[in-house]
Protein backbone atom coordinates (compact mmCIF):
# COMPACT_ATOMS: atom_id res chain seq x y z
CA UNK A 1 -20.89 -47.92 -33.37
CA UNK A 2 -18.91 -45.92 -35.92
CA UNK A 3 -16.38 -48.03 -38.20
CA UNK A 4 -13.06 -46.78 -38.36
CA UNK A 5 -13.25 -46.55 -42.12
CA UNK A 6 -16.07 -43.67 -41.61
CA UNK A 7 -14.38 -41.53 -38.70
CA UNK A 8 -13.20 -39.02 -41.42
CA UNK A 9 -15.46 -37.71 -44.15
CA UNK A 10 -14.40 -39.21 -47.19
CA UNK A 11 -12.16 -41.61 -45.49
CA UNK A 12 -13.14 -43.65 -48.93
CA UNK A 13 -10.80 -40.88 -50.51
CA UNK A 14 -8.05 -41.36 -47.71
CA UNK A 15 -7.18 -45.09 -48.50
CA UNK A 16 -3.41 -45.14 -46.29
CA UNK A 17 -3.10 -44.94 -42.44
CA UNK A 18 0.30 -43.78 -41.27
CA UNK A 19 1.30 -46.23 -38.19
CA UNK A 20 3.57 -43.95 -36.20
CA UNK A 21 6.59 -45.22 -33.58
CA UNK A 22 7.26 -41.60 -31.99
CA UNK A 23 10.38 -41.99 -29.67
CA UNK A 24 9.68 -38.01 -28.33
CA UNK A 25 6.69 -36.53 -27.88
CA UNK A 26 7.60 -32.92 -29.08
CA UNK A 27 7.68 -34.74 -32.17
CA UNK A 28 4.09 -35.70 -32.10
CA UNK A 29 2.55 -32.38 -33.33
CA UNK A 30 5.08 -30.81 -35.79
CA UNK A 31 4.61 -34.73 -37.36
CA UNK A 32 0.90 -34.99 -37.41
CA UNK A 33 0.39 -31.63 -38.96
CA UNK A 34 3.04 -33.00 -41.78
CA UNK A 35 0.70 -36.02 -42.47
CA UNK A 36 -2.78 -34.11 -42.09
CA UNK A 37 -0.90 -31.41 -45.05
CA UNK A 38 -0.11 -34.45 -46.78
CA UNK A 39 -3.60 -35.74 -47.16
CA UNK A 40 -3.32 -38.36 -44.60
CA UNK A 41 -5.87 -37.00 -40.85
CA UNK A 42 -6.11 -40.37 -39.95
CA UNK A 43 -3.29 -41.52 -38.08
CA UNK A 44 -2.75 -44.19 -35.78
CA UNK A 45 0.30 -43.57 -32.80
CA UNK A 46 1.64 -47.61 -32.11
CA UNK A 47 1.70 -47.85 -27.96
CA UNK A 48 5.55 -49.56 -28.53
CA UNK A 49 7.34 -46.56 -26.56
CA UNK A 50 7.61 -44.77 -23.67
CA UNK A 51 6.19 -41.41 -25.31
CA UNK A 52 3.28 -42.41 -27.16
CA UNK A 53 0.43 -42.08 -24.85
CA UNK A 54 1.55 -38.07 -24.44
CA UNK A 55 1.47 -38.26 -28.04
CA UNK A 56 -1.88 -39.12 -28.77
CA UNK A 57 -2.98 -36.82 -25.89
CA UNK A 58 -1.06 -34.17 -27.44
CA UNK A 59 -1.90 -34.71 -31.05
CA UNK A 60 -5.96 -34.76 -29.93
CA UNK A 61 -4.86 -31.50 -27.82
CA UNK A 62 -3.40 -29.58 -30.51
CA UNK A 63 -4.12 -31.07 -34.00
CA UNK A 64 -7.93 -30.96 -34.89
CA UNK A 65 -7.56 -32.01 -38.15
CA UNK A 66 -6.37 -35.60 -37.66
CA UNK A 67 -8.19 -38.44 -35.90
CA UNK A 68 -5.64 -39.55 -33.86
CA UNK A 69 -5.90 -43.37 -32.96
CA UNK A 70 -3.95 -46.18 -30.73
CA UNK A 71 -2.22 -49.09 -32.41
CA UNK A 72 -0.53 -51.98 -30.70
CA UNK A 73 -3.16 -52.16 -28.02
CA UNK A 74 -3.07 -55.66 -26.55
CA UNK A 75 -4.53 -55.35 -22.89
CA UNK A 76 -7.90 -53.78 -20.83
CA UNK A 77 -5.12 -51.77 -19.75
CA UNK A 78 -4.26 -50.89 -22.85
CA UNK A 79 -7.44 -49.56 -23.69
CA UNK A 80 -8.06 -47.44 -20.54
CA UNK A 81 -4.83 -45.48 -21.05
CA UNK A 82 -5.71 -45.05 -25.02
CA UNK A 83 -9.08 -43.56 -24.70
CA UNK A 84 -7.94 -41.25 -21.31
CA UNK A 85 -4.89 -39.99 -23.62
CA UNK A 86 -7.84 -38.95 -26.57
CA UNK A 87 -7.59 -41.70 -28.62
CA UNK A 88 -10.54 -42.02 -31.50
CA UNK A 89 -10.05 -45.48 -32.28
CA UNK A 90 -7.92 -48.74 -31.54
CA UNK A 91 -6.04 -51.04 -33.15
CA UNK A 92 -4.55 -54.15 -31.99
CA UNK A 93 -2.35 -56.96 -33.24
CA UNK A 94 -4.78 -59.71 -32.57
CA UNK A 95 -7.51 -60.30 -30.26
CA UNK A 96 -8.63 -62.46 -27.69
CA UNK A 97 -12.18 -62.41 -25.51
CA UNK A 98 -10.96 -59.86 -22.81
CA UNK A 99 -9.57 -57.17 -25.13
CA UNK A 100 -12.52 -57.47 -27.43
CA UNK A 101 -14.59 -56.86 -24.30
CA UNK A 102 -12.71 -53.55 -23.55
CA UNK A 103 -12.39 -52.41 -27.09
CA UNK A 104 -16.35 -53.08 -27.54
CA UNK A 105 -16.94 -51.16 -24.14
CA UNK A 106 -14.31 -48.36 -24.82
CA UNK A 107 -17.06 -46.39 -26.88
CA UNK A 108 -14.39 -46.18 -29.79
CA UNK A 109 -14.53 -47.21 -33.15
CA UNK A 110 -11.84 -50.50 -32.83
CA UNK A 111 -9.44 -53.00 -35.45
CA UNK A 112 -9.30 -56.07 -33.74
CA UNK A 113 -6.04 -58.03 -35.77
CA UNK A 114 -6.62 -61.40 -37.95
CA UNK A 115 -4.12 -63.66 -39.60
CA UNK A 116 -6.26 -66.90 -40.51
CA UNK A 117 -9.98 -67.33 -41.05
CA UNK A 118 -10.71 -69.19 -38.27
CA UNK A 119 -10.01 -65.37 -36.80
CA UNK A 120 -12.07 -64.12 -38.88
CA UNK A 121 -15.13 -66.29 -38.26
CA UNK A 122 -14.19 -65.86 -35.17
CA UNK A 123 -14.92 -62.06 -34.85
CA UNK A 124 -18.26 -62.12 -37.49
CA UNK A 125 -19.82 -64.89 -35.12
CA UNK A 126 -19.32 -61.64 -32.36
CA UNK A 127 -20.73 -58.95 -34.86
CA UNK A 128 -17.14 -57.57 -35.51
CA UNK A 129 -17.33 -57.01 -39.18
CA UNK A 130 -13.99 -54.60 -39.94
CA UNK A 131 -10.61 -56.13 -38.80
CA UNK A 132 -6.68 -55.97 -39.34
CA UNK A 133 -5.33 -58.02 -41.05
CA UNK A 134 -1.57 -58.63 -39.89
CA UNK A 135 1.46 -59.20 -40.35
CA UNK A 136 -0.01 -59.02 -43.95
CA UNK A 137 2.85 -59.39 -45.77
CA UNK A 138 3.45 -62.23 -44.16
CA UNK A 139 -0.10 -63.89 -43.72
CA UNK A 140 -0.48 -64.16 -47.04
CA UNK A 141 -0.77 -60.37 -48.48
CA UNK A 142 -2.88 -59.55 -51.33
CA UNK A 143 -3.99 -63.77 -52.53
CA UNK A 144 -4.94 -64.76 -48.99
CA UNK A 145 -7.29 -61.34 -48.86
CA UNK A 146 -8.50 -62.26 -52.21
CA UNK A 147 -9.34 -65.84 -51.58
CA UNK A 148 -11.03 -64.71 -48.15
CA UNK A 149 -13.63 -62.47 -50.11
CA UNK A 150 -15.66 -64.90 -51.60
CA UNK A 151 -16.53 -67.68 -48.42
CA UNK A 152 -16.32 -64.09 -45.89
CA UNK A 153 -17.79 -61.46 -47.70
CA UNK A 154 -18.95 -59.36 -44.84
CA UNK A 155 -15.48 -58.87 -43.71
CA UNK A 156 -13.67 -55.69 -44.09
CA UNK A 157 -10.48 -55.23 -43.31
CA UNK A 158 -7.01 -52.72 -42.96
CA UNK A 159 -3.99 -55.09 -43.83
CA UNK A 160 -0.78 -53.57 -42.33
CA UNK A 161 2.76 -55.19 -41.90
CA UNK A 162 5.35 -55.48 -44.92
CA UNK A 163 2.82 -52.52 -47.39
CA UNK A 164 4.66 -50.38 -49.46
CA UNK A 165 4.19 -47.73 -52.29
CA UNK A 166 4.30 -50.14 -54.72
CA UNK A 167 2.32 -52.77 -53.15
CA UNK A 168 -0.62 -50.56 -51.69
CA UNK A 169 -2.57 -50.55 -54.63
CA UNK A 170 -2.96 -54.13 -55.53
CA UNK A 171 -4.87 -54.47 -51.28
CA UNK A 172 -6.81 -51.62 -52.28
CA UNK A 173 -8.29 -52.67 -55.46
CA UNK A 174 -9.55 -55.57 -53.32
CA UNK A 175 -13.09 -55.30 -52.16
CA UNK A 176 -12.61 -56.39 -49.01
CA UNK A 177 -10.22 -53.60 -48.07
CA UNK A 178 -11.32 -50.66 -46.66
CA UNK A 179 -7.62 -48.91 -46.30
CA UNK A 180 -4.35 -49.76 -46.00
CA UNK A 181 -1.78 -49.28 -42.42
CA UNK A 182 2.21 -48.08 -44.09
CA UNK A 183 4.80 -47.05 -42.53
CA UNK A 184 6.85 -45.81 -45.74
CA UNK A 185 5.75 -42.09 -45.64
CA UNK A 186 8.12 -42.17 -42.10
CA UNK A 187 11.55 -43.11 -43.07
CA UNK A 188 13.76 -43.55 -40.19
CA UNK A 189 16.22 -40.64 -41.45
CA UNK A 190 13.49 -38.19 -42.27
CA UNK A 191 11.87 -38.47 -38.67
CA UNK A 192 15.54 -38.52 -37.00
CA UNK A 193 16.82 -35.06 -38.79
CA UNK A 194 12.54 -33.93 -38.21
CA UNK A 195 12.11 -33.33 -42.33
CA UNK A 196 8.39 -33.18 -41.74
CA UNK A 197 8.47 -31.25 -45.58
CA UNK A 198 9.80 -35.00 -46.43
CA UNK A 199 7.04 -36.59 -44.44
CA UNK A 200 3.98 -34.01 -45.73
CA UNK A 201 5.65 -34.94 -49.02
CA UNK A 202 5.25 -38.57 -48.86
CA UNK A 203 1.89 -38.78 -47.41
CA UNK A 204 0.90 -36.62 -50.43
CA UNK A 205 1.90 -39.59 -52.44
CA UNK A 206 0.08 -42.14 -50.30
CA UNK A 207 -2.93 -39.83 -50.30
CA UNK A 208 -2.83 -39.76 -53.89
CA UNK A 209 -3.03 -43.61 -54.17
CA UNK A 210 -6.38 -44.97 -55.64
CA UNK A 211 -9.48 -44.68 -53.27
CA UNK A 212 -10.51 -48.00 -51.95
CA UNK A 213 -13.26 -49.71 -53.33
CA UNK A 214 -16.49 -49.45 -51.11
CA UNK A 215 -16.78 -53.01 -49.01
């Protein structure tokens, strides 16, 4: 199956993923195209609200440019409604044997979240090799990746929770990250008054980050 960190050409060259909350759908397009301006195609829509699953189906509908993916994905359910809406690839906060199941049977590329390396083992032991890692921030950030690279080498993962501007290049100068999930190119204020020039702005900046290094 396709890893998440190859669904866009040159994804090495795209190291942030946006992790949207959209509250209305209309906002879902005029957003996307913001973020795909701004360097950023590869965009994952959290399942936390009422409007996200017309999101995704209307971001896959309308924007061709960006690989539009679910995040927050915690149930078979979950998954069913993701893919049916056009979702390209999943995310989830953690994992447990019946989600894995439907992510691995979805036919999408798929994040399965960590926190410890039990977790970890855990997933390599099932031939899962590319994982979140979150709350990352709070797991640990940037040492507990490091320290994880030499006894787990084959892991590869997207840390998300807590990442900011200044803090995004210090996980992607680790080997064992792929990309990094932000939410700091979508301020609160900029999506509420719908300054997607702020937004394409700001993803430009994330964009411009250093590339990761290849895991």
């Amino acid at each position: 199956m396709t890893s998440v960190f190859d669904l866009v050409p040159g994804v090495r060259d795209v190291p942030v993923v946006p992790v949207v909350v959209i509250e209305d759908a209309a906002d879902a397009v005029p957003l996307a195209r913001a973020l795909v301006a701004g360097g950023l195609p590869l965009i994952e829509v959290t399942l936390r609200t009422p409007a996200a699953l017309d999101a995704v189906h209307a971001i896959a509908a309308e924007v061709p440019e960006a690989v539009v993916g679910a995040g927050t994905v915690v149930s078979a359910a979950g998954v069913a409604d993701a893919v049916g809406a056009g979702a390209r690839f999943l995310v989830s906060p953690g994992w447990t044997e019946g989600l894995l199941g439907a992510m691995r049977d979805s036919g999408v590329p798929f994040l399965p979240g960590v926190s410890t390396a039990s977790e970890v083992v855990a997933l390599l032991e099932r031939g899962v090799r590319d994982m979140k890692f979150f709350p990352a921030e709070a797991a640990g950030g940037v040492p507990y990746l490091k320290s994880l690279a030499g006894p787990l080498p084959r892991a590869r993962f997207c840390p998300t929770g807590g990442i900011t501007l200044a803090s995004a290049p210090a996980y992607l100068a680790l080997p064992n990250v792929g990309c990094v999930g932000g939410t700091w190119m979508l301020p609160p204020d900029a999506l509420a008054a719908r300054d997607w020039a702020r937004v394409e702005s700001l993803a430009r900046g994330a964009a411009g980050l250093r590339a990761p290094v290849s895991g």
